[in-house]
PDB file of N, CA and C in Angstrom:
ATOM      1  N   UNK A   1       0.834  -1.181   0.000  1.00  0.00           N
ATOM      2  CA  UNK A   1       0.000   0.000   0.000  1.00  0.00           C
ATOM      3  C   UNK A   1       0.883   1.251   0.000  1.00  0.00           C
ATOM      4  N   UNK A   2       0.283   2.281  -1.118  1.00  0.00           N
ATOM      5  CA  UNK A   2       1.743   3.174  -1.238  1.00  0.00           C
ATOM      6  C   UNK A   2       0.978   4.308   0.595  1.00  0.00           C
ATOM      7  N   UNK A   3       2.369   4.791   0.363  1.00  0.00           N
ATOM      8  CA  UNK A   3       2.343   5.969   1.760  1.00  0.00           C
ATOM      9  C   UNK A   3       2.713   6.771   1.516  1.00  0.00           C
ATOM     10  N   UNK A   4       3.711   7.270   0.254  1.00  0.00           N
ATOM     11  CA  UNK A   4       4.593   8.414  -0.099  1.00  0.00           C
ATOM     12  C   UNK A   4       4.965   7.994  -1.330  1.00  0.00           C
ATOM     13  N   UNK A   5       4.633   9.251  -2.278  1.00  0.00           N
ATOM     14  CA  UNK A   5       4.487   9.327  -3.750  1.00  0.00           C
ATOM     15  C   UNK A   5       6.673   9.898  -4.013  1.00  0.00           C
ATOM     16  N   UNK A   6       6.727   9.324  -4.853  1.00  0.00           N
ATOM     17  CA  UNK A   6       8.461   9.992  -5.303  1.00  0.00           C
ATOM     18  C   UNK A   6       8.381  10.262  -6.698  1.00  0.00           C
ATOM     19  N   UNK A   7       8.996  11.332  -7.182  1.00  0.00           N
ATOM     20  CA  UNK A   7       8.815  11.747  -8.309  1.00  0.00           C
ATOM     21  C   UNK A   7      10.595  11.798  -8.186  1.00  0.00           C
ATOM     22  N   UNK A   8      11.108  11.668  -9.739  1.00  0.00           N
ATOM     23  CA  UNK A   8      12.405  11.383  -9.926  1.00  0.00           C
ATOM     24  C   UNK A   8      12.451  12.303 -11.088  1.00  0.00           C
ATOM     25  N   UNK A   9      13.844  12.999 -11.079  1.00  0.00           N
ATOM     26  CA  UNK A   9      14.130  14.068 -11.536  1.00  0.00           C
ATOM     27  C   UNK A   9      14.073  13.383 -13.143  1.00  0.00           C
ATOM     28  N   UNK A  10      14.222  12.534 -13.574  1.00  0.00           N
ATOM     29  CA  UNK A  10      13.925  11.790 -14.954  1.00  0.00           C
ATOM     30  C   UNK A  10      12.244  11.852 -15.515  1.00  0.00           C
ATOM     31  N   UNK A  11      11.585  11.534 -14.175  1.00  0.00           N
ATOM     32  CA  UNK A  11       9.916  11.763 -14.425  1.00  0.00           C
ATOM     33  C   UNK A  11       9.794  12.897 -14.414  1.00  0.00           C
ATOM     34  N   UNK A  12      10.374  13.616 -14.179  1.00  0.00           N
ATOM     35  CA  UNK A  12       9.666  15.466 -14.446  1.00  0.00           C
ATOM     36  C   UNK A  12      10.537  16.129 -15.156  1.00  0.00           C
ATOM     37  N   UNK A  13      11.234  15.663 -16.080  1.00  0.00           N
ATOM     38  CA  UNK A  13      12.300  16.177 -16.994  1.00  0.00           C
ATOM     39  C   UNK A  13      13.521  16.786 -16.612  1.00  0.00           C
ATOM     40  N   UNK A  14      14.321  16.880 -15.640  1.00  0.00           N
ATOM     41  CA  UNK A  14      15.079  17.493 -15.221  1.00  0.00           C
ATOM     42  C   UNK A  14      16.356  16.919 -15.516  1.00  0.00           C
ATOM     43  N   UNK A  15      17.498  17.755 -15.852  1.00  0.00           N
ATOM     44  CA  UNK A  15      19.108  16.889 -16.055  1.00  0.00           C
ATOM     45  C   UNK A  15      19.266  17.573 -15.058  1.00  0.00           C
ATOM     46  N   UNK A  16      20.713  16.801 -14.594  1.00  0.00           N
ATOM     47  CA  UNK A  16      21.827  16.768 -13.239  1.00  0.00           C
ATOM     48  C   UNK A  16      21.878  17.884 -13.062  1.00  0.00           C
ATOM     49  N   UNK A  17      22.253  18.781 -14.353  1.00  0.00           N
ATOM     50  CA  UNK A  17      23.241  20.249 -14.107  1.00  0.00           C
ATOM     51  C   UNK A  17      22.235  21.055 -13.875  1.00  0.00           C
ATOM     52  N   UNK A  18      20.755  20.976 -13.690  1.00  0.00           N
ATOM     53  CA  UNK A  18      19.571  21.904 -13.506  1.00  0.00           C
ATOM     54  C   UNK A  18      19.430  21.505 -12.111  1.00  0.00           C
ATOM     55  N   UNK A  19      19.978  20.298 -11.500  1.00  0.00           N
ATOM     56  CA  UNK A  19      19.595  20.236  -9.777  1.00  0.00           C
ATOM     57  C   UNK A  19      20.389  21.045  -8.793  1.00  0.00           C
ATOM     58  N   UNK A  20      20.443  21.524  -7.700  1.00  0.00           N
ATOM     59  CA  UNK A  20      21.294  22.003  -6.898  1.00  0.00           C
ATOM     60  C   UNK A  20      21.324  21.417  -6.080  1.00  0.00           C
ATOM     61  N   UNK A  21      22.977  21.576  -5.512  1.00  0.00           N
ATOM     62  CA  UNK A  21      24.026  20.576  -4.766  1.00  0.00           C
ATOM     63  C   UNK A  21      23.784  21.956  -3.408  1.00  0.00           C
ATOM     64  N   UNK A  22      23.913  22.798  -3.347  1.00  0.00           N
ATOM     65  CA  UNK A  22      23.954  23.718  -2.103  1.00  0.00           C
ATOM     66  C   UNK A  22      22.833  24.993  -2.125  1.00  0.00           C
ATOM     67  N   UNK A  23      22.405  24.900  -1.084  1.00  0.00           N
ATOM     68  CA  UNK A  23      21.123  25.934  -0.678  1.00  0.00           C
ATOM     69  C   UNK A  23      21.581  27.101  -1.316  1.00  0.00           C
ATOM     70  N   UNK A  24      22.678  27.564  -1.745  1.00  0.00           N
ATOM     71  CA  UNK A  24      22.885  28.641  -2.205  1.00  0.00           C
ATOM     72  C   UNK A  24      22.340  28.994  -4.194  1.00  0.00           C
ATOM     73  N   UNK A  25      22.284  27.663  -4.220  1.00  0.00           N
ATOM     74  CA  UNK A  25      21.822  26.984  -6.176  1.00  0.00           C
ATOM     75  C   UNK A  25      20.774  27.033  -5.928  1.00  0.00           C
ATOM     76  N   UNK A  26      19.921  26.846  -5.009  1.00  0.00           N
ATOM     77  CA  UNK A  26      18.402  26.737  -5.003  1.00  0.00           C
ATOM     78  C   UNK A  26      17.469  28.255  -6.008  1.00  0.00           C
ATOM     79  N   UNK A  27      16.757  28.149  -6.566  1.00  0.00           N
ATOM     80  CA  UNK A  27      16.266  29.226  -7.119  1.00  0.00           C
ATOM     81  C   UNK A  27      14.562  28.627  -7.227  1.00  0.00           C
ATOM     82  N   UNK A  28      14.320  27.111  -6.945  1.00  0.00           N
ATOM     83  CA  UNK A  28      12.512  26.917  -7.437  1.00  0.00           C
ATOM     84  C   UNK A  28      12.315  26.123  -6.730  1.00  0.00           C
ATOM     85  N   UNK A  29      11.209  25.498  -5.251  1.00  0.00           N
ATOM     86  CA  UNK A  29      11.252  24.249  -4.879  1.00  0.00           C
ATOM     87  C   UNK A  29       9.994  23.949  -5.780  1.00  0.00           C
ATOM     88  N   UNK A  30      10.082  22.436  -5.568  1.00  0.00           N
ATOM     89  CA  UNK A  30       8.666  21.936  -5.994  1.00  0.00           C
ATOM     90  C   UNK A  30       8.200  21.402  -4.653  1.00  0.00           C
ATOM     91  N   UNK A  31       6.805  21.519  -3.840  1.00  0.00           N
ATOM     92  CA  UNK A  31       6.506  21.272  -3.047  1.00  0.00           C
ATOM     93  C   UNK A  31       5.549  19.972  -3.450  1.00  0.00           C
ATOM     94  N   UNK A  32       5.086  18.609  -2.567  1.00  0.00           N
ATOM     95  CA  UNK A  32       4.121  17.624  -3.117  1.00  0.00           C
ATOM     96  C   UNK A  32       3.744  17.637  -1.809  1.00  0.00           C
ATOM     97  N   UNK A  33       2.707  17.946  -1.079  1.00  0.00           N
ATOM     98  CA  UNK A  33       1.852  17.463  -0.343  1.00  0.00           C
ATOM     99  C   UNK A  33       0.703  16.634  -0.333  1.00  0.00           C
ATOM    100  N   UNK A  34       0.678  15.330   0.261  1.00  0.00           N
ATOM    101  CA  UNK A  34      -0.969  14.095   0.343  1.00  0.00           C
ATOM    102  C   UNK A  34      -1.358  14.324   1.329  1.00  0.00           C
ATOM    103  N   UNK A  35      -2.561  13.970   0.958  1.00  0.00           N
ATOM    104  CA  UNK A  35      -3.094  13.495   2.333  1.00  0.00           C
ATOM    105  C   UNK A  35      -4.281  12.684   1.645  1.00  0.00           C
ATOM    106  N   UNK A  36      -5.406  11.651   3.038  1.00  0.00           N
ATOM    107  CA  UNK A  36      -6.580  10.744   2.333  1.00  0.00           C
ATOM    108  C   UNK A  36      -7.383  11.598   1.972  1.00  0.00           C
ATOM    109  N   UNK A  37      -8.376  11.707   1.150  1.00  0.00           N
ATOM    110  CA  UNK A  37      -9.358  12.669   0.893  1.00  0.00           C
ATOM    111  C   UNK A  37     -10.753  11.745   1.420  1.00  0.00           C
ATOM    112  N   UNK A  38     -11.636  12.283   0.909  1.00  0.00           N
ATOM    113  CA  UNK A  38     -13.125  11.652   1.623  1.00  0.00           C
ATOM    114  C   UNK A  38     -13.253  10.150   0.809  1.00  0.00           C
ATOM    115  N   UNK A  39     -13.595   9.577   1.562  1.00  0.00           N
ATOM    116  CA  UNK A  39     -14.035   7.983   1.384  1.00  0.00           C
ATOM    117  C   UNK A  39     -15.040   7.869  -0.128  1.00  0.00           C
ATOM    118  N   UNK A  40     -14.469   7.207  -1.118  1.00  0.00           N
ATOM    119  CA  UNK A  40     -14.843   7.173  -2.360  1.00  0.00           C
ATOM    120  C   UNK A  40     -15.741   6.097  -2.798  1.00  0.00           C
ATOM    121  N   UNK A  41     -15.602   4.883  -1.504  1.00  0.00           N
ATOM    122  CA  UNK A  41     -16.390   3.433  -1.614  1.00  0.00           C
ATOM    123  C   UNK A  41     -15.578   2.443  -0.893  1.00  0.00           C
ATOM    124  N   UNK A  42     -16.296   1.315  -0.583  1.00  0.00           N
ATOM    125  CA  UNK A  42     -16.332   0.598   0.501  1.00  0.00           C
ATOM    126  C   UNK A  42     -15.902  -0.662  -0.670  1.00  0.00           C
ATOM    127  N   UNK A  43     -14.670  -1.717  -0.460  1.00  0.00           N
ATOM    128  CA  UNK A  43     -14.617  -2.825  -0.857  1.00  0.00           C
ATOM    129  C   UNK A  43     -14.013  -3.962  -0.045  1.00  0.00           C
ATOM    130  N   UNK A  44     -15.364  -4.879   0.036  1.00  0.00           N
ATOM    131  CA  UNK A  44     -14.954  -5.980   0.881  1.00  0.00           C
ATOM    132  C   UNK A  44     -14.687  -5.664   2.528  1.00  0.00           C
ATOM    133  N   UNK A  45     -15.584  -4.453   2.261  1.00  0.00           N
ATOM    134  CA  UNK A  45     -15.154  -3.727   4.302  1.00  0.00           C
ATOM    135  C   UNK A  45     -14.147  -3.073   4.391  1.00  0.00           C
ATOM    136  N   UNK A  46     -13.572  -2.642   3.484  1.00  0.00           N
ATOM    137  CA  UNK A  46     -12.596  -1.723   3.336  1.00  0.00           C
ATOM    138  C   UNK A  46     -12.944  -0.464   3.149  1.00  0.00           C
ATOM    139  N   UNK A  47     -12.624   0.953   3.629  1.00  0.00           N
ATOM    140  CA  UNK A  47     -13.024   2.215   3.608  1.00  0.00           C
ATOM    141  C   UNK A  47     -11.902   2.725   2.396  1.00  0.00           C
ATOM    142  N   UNK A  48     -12.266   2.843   1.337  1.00  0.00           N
ATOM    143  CA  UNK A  48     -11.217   3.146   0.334  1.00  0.00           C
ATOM    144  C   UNK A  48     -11.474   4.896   0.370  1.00  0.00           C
ATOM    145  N   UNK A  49     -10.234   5.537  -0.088  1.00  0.00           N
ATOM    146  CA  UNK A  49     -10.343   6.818   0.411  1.00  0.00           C
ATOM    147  C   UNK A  49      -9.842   7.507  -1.139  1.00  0.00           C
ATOM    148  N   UNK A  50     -10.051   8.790  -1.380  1.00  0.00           N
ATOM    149  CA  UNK A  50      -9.040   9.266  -2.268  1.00  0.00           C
ATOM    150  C   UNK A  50      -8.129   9.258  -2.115  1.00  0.00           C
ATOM    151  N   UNK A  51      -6.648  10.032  -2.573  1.00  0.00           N
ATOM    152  CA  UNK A  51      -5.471  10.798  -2.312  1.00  0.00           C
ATOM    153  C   UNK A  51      -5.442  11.800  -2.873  1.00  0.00           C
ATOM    154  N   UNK A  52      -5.576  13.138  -1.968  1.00  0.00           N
ATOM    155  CA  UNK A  52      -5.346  14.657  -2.757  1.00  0.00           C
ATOM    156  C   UNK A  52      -4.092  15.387  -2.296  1.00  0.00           C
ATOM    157  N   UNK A  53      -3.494  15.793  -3.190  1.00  0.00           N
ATOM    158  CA  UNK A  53      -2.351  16.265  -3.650  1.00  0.00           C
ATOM    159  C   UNK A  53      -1.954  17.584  -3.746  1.00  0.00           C
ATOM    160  N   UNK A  54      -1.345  18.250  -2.695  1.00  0.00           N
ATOM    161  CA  UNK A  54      -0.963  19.671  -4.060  1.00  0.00           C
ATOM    162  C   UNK A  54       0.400  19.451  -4.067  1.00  0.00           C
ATOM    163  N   UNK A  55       0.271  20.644  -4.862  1.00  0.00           N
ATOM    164  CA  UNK A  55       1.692  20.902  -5.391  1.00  0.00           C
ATOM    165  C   UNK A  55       1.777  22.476  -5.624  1.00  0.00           C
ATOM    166  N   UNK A  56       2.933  22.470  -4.669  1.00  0.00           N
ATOM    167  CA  UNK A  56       3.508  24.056  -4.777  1.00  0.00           C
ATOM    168  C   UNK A  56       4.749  23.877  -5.329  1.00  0.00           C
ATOM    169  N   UNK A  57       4.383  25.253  -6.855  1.00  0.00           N
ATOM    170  CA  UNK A  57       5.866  25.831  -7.327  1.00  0.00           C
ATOM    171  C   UNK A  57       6.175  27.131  -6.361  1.00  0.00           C
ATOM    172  N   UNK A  58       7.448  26.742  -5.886  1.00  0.00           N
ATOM    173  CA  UNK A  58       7.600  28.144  -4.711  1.00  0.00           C
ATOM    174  C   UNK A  58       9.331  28.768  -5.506  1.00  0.00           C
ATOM    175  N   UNK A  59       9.208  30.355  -5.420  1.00  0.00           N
ATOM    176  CA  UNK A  59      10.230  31.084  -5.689  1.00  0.00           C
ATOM    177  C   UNK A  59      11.256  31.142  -4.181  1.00  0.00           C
ATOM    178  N   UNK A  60      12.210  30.462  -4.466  1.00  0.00           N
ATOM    179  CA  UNK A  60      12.919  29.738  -3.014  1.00  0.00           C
ATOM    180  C   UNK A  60      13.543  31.278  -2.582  1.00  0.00           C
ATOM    181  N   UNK A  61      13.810  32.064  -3.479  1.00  0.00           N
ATOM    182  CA  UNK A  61      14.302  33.663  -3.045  1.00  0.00           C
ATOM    183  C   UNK A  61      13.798  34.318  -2.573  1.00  0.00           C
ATOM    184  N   UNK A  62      12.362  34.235  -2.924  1.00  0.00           N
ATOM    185  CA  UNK A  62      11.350  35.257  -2.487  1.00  0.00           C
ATOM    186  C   UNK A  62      10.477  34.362  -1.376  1.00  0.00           C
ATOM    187  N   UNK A  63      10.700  33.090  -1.346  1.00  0.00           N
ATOM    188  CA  UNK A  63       9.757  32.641  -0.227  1.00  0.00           C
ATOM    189  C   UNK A  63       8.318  32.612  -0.778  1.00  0.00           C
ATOM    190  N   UNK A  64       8.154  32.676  -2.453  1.00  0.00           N
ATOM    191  CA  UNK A  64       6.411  32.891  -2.709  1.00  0.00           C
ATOM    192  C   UNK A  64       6.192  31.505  -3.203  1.00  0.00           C
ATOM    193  N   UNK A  65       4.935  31.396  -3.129  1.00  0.00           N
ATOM    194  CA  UNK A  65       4.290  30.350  -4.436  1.00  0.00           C
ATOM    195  C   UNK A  65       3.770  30.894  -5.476  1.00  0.00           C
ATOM    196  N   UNK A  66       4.516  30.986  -6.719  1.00  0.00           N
ATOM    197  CA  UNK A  66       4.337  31.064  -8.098  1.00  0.00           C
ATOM    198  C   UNK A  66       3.746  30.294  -8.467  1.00  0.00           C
ATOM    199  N   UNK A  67       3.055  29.167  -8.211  1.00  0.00           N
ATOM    200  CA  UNK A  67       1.979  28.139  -8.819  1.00  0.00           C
ATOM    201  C   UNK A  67       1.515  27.341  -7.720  1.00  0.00           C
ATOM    202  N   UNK A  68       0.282  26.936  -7.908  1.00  0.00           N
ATOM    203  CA  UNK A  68      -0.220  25.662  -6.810  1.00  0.00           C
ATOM    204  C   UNK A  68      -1.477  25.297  -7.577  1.00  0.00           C
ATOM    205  N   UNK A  69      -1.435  23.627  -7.447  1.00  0.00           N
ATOM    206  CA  UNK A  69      -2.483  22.857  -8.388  1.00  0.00           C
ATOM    207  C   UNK A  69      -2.736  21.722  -7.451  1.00  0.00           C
ATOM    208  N   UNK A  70      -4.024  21.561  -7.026  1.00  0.00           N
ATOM    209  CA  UNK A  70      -4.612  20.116  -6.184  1.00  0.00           C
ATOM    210  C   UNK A  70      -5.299  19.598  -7.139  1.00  0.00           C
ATOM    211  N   UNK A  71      -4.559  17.882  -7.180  1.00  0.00           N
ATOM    212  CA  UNK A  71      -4.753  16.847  -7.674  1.00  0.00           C
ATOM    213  C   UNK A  71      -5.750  16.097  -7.204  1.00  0.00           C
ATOM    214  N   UNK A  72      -6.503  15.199  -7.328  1.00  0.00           N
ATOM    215  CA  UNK A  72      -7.357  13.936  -6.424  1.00  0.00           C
ATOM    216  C   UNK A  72      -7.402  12.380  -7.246  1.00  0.00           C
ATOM    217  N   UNK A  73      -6.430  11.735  -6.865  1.00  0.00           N
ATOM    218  CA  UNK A  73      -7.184  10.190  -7.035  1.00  0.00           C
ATOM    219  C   UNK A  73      -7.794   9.501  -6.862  1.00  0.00           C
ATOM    220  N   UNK A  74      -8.140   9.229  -7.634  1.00  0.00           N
ATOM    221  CA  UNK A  74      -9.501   8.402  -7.487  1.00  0.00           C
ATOM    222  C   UNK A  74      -9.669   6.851  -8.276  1.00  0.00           C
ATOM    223  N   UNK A  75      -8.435   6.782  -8.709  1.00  0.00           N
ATOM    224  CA  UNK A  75      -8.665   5.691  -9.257  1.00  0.00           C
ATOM    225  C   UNK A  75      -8.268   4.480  -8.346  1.00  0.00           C
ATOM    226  N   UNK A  76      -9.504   3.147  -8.734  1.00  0.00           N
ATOM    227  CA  UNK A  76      -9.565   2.214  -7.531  1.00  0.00           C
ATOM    228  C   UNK A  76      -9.017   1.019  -8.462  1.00  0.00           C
ATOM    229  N   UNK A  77      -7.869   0.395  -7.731  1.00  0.00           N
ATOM    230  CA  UNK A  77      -7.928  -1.249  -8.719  1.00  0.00           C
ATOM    231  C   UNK A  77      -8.670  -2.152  -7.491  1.00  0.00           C
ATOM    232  N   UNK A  78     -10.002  -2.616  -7.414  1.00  0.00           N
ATOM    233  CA  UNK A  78     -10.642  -3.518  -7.345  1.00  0.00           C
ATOM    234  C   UNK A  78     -10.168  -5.112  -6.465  1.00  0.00           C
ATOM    235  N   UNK A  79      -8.651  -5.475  -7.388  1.00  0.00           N
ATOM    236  CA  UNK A  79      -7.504  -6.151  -6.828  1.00  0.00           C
ATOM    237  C   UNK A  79      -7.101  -6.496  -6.258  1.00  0.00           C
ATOM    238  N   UNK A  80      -6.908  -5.130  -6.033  1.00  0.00           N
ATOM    239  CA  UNK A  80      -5.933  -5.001  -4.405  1.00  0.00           C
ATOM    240  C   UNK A  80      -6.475  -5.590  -3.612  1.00  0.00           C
ATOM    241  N   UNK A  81      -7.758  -5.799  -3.410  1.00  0.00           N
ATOM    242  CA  UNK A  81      -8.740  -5.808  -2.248  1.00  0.00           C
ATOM    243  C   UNK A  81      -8.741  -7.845  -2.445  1.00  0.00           C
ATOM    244  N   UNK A  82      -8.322  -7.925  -2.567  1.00  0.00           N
ATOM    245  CA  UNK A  82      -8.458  -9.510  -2.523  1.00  0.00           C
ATOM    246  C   UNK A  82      -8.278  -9.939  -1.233  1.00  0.00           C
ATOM    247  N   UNK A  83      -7.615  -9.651  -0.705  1.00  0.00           N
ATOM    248  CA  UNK A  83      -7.315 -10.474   0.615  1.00  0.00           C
ATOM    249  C   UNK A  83      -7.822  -9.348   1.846  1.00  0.00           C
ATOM    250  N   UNK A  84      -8.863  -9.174   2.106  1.00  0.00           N
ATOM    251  CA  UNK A  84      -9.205  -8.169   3.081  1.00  0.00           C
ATOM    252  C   UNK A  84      -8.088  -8.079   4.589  1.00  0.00           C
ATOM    253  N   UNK A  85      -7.596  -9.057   4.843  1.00  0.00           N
ATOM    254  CA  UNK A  85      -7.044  -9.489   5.902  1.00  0.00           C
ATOM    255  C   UNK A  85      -5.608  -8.737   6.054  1.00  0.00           C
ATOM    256  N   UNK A  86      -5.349  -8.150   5.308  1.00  0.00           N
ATOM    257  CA  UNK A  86      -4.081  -7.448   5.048  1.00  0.00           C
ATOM    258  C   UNK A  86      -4.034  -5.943   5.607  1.00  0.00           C
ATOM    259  N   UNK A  87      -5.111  -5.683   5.551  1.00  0.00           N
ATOM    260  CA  UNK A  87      -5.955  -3.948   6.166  1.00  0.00           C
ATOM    261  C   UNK A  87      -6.654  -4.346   7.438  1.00  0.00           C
ATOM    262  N   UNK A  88      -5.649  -4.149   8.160  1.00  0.00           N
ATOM    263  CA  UNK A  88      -5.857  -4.075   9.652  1.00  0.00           C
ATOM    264  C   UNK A  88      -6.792  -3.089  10.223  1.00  0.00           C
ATOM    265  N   UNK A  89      -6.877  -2.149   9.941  1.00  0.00           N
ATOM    266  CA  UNK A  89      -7.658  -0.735  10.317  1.00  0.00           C
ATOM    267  C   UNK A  89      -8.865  -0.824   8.997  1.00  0.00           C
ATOM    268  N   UNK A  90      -8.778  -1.390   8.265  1.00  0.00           N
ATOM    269  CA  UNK A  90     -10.101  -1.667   7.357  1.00  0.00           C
ATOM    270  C   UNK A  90     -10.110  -0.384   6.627  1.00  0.00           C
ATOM    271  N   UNK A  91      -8.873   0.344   6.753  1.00  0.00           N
ATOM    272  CA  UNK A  91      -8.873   2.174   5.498  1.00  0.00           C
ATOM    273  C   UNK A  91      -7.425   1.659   4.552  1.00  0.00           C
ATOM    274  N   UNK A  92      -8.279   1.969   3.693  1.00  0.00           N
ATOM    275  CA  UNK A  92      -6.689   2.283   2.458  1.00  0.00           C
ATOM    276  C   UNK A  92      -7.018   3.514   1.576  1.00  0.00           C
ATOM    277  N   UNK A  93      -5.949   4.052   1.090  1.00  0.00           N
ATOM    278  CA  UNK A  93      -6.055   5.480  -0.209  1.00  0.00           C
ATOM    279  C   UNK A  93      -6.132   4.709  -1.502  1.00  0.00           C
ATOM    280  N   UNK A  94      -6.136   5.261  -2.455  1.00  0.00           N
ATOM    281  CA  UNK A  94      -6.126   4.984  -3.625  1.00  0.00           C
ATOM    282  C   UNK A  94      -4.755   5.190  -4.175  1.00  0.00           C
ATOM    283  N   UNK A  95      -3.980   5.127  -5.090  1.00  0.00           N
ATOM    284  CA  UNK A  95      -3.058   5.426  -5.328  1.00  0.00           C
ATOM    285  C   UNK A  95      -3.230   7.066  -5.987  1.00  0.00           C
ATOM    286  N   UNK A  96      -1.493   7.323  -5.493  1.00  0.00           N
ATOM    287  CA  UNK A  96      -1.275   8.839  -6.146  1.00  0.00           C
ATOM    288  C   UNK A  96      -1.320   9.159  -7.519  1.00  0.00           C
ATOM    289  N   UNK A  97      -1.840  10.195  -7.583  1.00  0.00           N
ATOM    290  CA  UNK A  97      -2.265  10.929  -9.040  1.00  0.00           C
ATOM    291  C   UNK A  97      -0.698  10.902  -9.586  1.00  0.00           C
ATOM    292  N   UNK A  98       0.154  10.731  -9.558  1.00  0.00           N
ATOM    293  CA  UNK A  98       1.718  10.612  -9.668  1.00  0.00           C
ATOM    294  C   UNK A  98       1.927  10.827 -11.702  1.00  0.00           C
ATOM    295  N   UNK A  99       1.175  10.597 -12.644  1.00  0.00           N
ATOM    296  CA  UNK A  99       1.359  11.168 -13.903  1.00  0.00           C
ATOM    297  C   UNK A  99       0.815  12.212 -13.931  1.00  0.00           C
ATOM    298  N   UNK A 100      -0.052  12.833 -13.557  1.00  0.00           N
ATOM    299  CA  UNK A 100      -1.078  13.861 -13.470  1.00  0.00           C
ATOM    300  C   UNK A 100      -0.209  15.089 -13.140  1.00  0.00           C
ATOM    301  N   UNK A 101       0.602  14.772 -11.600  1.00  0.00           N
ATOM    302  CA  UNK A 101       1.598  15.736 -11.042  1.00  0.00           C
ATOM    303  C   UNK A 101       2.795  16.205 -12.395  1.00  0.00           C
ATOM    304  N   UNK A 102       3.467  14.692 -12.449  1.00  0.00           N
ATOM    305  CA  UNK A 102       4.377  14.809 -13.125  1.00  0.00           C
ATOM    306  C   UNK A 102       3.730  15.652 -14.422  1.00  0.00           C
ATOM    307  N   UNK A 103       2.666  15.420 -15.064  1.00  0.00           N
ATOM    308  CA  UNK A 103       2.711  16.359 -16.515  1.00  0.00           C
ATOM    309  C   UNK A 103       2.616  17.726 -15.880  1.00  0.00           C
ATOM    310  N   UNK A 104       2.122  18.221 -14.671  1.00  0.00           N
ATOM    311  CA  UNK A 104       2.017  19.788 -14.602  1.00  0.00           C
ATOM    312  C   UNK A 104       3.226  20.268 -14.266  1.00  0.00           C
ATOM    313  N   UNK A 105       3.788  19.448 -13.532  1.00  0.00           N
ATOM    314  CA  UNK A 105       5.262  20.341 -13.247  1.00  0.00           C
ATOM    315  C   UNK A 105       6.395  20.356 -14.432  1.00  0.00           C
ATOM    316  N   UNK A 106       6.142  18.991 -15.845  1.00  0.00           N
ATOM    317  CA  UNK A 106       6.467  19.155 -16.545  1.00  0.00           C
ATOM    318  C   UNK A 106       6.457  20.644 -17.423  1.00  0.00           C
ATOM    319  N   UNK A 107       5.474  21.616 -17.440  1.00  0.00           N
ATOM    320  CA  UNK A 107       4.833  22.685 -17.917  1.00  0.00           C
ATOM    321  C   UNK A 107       5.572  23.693 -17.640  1.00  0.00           C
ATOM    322  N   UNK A 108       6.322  23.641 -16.942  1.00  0.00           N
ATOM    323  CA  UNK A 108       7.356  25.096 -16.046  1.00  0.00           C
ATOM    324  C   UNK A 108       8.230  24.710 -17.188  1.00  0.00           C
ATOM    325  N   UNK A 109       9.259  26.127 -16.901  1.00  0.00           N
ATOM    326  CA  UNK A 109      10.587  25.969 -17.765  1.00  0.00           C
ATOM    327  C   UNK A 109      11.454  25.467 -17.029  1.00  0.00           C
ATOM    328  N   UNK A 110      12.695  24.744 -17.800  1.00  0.00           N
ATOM    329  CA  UNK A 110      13.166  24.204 -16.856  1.00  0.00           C
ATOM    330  C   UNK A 110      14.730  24.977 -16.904  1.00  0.00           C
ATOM    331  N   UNK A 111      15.100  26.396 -16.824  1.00  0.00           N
ATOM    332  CA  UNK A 111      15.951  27.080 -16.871  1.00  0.00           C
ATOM    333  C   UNK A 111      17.121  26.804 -15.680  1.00  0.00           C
TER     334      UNK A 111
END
């Protein structure tokens, strides 16, 4: 069951020489915040939940957010749910919107 979405500098287009090695190179963070969203349907006694997402483009100089976009998943694989016995607490999320993210942050320049 995922818990934390990773986006890799290959999935959002980025080369080496565009990353920074010291807080002083920093010039853009990308922020990804989850959390469960409201309960989307019940399988097999399971409380299946969304996962909503934002994402802050923040100007690391200025301390602003130059962009912010909330995501929501919702997509359920059915599947998973085979063995109820595995969900102790009887809640799971759905998986992260994780292409969805990746194409918007794709959209920035990548200077």
């Amino acid at each position: 069951m995922p818990n934390s979405i990773i986006l890799t500098k290959e999935s959002v287009g980025f080369a080496d020489a565009q990353l920074a090695t010291k807080t002083s190179e920093i010039d853009t963070l990308i922020q990804v915040n989850c959390k469960a969203g409201s309960m989307i349907t019940k399988i097999k006694g399971i409380a299946v939940s969304s996962n909503i997402c934002t994402v802050n483009i923040i100007d690391y100089k200025a301390f602003a957010i130059i962009a912010q976009k909330t995501f929501e998943g919702k997509k359920i694989d059915n599947n998973r749910y085979s063995d109820p016995s595995m969900y102790d607490d009887k809640k799971d999320t759905v998986e992260f919107p994780r292409a969805e993210i990746e194409d918007y942050i794709k959209q920035f320049p990548k200077s």
